[in-house]
PDB file of N, CA and C in Angstrom:
ATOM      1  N   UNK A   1      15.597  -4.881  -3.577  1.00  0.00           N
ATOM      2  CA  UNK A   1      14.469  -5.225  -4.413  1.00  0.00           C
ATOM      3  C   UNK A   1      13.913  -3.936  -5.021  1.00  0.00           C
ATOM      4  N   UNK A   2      13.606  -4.171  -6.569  1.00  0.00           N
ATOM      5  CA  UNK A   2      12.774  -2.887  -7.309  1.00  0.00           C
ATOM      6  C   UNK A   2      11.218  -2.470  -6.371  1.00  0.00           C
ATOM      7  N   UNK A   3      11.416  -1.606  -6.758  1.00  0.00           N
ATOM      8  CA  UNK A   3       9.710  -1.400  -6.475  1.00  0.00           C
ATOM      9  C   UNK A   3       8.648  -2.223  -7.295  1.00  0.00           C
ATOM     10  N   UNK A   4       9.066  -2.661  -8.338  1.00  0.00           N
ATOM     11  CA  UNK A   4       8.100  -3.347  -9.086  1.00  0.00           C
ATOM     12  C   UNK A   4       8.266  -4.730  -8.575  1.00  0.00           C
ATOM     13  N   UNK A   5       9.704  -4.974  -8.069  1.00  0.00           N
ATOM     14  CA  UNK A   5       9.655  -6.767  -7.598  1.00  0.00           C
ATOM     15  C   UNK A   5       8.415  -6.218  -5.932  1.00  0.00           C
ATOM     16  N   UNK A   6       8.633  -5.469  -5.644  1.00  0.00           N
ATOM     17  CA  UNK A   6       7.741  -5.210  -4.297  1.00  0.00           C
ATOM     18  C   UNK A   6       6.497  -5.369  -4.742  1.00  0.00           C
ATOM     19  N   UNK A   7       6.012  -4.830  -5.646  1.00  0.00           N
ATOM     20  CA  UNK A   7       4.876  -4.855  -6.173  1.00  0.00           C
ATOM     21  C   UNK A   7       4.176  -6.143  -6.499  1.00  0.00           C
ATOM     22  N   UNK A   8       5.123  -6.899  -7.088  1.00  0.00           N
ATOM     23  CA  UNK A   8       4.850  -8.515  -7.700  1.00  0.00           C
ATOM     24  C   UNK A   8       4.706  -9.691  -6.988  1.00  0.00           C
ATOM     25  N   UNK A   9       5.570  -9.163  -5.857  1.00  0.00           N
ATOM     26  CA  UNK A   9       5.220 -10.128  -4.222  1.00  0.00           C
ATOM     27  C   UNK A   9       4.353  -9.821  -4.041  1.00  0.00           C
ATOM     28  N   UNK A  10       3.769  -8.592  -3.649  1.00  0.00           N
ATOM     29  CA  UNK A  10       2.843  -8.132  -2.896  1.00  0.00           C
ATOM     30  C   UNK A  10       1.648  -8.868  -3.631  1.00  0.00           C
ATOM     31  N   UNK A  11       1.535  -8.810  -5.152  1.00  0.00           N
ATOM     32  CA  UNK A  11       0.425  -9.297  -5.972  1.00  0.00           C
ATOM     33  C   UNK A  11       0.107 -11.033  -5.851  1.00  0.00           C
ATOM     34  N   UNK A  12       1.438 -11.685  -5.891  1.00  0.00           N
ATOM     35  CA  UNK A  12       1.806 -12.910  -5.501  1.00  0.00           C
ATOM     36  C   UNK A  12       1.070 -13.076  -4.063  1.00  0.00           C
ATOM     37  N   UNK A  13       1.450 -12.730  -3.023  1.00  0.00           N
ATOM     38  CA  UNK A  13       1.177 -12.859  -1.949  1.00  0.00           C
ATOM     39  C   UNK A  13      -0.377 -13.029  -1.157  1.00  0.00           C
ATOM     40  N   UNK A  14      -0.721 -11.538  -1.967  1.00  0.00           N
ATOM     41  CA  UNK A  14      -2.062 -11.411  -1.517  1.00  0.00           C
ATOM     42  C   UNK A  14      -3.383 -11.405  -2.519  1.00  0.00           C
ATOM     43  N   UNK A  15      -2.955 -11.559  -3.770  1.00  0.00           N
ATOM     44  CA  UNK A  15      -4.159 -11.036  -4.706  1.00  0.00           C
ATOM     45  C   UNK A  15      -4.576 -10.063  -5.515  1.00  0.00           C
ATOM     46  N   UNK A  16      -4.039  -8.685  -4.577  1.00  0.00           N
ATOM     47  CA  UNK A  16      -4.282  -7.314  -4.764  1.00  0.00           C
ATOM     48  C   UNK A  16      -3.130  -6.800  -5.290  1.00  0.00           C
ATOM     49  N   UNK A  17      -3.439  -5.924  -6.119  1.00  0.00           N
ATOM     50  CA  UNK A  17      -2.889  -5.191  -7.036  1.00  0.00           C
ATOM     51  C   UNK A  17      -2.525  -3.551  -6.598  1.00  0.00           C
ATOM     52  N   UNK A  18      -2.361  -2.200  -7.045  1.00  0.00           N
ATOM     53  CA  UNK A  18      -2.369  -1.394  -6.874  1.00  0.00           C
ATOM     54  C   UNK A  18      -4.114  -0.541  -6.948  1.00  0.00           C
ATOM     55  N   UNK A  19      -4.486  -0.745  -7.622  1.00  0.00           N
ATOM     56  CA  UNK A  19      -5.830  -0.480  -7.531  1.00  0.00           C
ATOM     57  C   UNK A  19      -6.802  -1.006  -6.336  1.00  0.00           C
ATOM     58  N   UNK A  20      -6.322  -2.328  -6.294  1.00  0.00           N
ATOM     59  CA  UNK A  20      -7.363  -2.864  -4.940  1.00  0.00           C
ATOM     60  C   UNK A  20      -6.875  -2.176  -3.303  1.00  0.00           C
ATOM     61  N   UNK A  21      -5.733  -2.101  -3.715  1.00  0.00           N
ATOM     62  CA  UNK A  21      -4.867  -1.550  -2.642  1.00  0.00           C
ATOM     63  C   UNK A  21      -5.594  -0.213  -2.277  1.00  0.00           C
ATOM     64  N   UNK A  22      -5.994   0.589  -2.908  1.00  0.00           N
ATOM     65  CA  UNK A  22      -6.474   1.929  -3.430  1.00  0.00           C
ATOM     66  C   UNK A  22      -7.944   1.629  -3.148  1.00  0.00           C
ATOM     67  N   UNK A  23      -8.751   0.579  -3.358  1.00  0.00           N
ATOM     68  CA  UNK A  23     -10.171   0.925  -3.094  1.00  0.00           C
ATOM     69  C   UNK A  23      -9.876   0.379  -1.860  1.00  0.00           C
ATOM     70  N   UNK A  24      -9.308  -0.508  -1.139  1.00  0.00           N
ATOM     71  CA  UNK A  24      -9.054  -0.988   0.352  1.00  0.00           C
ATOM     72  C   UNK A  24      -9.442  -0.005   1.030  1.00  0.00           C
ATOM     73  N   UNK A  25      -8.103   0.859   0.673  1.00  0.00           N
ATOM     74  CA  UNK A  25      -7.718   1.877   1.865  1.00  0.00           C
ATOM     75  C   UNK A  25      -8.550   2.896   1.526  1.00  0.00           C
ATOM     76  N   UNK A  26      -9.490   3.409   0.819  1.00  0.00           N
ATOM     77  CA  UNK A  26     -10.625   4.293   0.780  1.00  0.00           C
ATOM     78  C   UNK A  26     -11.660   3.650   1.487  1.00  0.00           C
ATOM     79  N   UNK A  27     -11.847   2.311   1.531  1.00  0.00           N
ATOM     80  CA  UNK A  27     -12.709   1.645   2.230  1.00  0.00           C
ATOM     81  C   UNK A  27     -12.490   1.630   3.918  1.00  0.00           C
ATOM     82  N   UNK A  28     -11.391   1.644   4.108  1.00  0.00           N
ATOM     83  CA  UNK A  28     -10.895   2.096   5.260  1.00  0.00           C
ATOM     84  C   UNK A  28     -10.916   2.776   6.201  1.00  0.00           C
ATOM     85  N   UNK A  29     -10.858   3.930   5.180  1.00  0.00           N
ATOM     86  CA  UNK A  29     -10.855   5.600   5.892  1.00  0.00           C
ATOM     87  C   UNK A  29      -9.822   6.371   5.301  1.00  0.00           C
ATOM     88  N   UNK A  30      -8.725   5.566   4.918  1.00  0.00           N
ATOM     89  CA  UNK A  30      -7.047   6.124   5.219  1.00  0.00           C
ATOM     90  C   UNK A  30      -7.400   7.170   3.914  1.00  0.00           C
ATOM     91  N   UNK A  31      -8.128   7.308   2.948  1.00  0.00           N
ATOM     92  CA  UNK A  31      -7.937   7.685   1.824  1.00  0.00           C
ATOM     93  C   UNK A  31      -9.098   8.545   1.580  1.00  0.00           C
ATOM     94  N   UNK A  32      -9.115   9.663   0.750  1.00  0.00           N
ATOM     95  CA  UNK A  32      -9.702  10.325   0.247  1.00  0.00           C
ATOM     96  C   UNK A  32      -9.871  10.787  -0.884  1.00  0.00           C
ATOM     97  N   UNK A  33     -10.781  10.485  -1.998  1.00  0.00           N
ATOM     98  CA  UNK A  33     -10.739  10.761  -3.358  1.00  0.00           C
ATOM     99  C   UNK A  33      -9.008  10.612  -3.960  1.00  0.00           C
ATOM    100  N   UNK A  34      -8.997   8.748  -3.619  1.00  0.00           N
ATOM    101  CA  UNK A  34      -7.479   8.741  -4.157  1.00  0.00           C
ATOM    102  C   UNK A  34      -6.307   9.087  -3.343  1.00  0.00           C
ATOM    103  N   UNK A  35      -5.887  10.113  -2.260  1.00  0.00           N
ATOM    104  CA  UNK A  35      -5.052  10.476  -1.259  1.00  0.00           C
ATOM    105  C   UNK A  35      -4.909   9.893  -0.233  1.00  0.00           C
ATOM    106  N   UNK A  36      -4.088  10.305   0.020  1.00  0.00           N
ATOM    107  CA  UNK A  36      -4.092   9.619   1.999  1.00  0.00           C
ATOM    108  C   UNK A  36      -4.249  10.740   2.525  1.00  0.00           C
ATOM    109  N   UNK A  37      -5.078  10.450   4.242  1.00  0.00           N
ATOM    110  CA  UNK A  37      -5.701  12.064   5.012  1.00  0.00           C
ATOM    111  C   UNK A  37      -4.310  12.077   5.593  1.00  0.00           C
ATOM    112  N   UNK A  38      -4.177  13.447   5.523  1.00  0.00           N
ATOM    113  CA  UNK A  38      -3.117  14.218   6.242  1.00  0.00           C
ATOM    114  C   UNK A  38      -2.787  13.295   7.707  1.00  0.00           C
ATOM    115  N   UNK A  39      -3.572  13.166   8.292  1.00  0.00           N
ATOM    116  CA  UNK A  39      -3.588  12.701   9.526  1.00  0.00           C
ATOM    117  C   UNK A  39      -3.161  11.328   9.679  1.00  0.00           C
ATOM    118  N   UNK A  40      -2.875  10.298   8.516  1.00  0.00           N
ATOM    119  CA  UNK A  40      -2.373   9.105   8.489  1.00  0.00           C
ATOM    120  C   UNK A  40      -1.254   9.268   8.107  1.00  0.00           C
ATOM    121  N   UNK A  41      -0.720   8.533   9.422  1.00  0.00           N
ATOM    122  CA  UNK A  41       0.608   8.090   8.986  1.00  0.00           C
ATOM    123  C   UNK A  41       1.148   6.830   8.759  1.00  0.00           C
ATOM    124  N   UNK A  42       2.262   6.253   8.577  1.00  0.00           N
ATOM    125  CA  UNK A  42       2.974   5.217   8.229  1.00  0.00           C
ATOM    126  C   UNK A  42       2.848   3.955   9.040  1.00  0.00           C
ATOM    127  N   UNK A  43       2.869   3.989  10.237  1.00  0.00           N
ATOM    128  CA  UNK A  43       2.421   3.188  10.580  1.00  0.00           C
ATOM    129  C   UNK A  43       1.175   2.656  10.526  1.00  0.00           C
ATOM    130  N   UNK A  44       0.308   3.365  10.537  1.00  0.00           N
ATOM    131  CA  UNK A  44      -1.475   3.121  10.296  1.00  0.00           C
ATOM    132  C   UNK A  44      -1.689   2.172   9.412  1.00  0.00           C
ATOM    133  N   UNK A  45      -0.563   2.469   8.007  1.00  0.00           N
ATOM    134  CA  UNK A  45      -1.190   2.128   7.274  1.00  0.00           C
ATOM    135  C   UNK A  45       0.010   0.240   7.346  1.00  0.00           C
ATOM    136  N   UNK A  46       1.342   0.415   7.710  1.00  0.00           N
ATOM    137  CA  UNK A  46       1.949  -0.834   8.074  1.00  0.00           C
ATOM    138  C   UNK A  46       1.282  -2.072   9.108  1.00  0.00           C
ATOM    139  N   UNK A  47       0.975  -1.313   9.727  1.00  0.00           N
ATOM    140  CA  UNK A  47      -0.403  -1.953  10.909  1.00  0.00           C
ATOM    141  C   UNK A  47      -1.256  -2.841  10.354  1.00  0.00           C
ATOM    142  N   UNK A  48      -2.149  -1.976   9.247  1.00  0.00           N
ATOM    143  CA  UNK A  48      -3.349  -2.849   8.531  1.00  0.00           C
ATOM    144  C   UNK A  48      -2.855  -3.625   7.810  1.00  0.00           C
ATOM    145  N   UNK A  49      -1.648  -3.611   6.823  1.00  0.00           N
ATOM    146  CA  UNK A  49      -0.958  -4.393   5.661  1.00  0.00           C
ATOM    147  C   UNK A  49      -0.547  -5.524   7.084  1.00  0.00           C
ATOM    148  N   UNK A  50       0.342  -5.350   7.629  1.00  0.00           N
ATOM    149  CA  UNK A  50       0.553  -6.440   8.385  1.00  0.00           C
ATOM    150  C   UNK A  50      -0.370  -7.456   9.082  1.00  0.00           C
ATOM    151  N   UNK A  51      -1.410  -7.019   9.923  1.00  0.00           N
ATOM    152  CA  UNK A  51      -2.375  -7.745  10.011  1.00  0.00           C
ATOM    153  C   UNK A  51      -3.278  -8.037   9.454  1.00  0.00           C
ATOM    154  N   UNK A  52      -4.063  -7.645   8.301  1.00  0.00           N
ATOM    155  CA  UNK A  52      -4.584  -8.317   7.494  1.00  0.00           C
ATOM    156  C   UNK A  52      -4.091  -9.034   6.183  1.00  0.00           C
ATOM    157  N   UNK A  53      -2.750  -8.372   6.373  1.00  0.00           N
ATOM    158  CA  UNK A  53      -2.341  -9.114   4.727  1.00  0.00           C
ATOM    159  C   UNK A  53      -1.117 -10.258   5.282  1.00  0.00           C
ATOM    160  N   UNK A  54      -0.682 -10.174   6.419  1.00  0.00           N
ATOM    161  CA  UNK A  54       0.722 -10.333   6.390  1.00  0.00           C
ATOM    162  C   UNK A  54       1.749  -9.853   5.902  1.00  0.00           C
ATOM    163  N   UNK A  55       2.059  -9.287   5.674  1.00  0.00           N
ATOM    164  CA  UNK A  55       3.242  -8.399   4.584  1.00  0.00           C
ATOM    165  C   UNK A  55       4.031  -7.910   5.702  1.00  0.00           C
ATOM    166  N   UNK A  56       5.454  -7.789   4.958  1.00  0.00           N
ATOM    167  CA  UNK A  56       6.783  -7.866   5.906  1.00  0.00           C
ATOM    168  C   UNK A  56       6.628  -6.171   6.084  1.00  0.00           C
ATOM    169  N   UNK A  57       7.440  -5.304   6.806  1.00  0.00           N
ATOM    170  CA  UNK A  57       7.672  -4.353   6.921  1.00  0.00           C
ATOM    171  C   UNK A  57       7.827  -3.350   5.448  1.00  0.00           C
ATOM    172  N   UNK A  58       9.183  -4.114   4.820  1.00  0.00           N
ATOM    173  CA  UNK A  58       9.251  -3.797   3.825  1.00  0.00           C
ATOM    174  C   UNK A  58       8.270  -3.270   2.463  1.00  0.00           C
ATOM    175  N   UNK A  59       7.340  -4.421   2.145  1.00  0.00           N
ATOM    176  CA  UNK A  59       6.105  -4.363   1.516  1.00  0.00           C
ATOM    177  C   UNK A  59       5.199  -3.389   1.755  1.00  0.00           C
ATOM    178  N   UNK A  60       5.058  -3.126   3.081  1.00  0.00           N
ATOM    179  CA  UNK A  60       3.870  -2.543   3.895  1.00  0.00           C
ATOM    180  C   UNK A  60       4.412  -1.449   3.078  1.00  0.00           C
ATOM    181  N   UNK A  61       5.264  -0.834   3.473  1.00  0.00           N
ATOM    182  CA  UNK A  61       5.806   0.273   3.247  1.00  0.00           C
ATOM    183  C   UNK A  61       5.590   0.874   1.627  1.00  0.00           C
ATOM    184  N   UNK A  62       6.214  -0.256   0.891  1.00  0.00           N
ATOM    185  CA  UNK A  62       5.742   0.259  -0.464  1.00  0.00           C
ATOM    186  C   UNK A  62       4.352   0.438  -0.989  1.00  0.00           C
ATOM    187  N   UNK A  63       3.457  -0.043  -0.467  1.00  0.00           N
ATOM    188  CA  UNK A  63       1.935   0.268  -0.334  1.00  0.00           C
ATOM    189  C   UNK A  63       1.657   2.063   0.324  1.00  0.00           C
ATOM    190  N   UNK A  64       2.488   1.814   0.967  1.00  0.00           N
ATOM    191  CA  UNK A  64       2.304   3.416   1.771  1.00  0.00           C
ATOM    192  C   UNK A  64       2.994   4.637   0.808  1.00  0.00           C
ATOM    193  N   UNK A  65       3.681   4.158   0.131  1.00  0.00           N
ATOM    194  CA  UNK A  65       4.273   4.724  -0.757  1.00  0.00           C
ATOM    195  C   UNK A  65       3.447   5.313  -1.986  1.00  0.00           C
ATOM    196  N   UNK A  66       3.030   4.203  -2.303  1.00  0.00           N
ATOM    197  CA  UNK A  66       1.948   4.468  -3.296  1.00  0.00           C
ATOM    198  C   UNK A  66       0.969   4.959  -2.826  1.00  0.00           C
ATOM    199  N   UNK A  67       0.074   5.253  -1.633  1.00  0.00           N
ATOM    200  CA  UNK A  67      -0.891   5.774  -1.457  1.00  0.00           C
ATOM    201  C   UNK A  67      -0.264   6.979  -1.125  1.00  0.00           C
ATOM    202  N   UNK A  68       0.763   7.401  -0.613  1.00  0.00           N
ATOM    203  CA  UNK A  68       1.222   8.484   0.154  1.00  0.00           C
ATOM    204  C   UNK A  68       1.517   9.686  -1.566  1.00  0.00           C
ATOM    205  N   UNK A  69       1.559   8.868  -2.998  1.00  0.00           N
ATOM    206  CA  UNK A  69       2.126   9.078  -3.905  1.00  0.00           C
ATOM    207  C   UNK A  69       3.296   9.642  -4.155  1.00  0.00           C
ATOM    208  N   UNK A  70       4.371   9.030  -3.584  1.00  0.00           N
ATOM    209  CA  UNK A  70       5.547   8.774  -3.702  1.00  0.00           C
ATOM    210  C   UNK A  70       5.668   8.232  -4.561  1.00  0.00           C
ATOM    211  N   UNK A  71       5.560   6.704  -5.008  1.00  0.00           N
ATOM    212  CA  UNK A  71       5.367   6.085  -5.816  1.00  0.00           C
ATOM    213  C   UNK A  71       4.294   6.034  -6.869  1.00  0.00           C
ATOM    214  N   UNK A  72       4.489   5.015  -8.060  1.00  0.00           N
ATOM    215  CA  UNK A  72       3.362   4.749  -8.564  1.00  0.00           C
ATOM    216  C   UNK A  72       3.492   3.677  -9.578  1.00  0.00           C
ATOM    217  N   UNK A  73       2.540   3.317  -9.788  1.00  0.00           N
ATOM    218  CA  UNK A  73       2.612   1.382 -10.787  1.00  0.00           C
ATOM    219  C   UNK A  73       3.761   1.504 -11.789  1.00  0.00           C
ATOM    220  N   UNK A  74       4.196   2.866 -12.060  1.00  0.00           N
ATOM    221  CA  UNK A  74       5.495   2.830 -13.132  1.00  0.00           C
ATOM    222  C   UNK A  74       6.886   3.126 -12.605  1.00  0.00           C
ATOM    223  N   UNK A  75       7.331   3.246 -11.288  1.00  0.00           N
ATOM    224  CA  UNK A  75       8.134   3.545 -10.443  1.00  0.00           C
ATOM    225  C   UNK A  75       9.224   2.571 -10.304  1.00  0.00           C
ATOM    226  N   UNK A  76      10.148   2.629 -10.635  1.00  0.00           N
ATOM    227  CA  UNK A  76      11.050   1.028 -10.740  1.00  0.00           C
ATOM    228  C   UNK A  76      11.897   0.836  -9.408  1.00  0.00           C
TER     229      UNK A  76
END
């Protein structure tokens, strides 16, 4: 699957977009002016996607991606 089909489930699934994803996880903690804190890692952030969103491993991950900025909304 593209990153953008990841993206489109994820939007499908839950509502949230890349941006909401982004004020979430500042709401959180995980994030800082846009970043993720050094101190979060991958699971932290698969943890919260999974239990509050449901999202498969897979998904989680591409969320982490994008906050980690690896990725980003134009990333195929």
């Amino acid at each position: 699957m593209s990153f953008q089909g990841y993206l489109k489930t994820i939007k499908e699934k839950t509502g949230n977009g890349p941006a909401e994803f982004r004020t979430l996880a500042e709401q959180k903690g995980f994030t800082l002016s846009g970043k993720l804190k050094p101190e979060i890692k991958a699971g932290d952030i698969t943890n919260w996607l999974k239990e509050d969103f449901d999202l498969g491993h897979g998904h989680a991950m591409a969320i982490y991606a994008l906050l980690k900025g690896i990725k980003d909304e134009n990333s195929k």
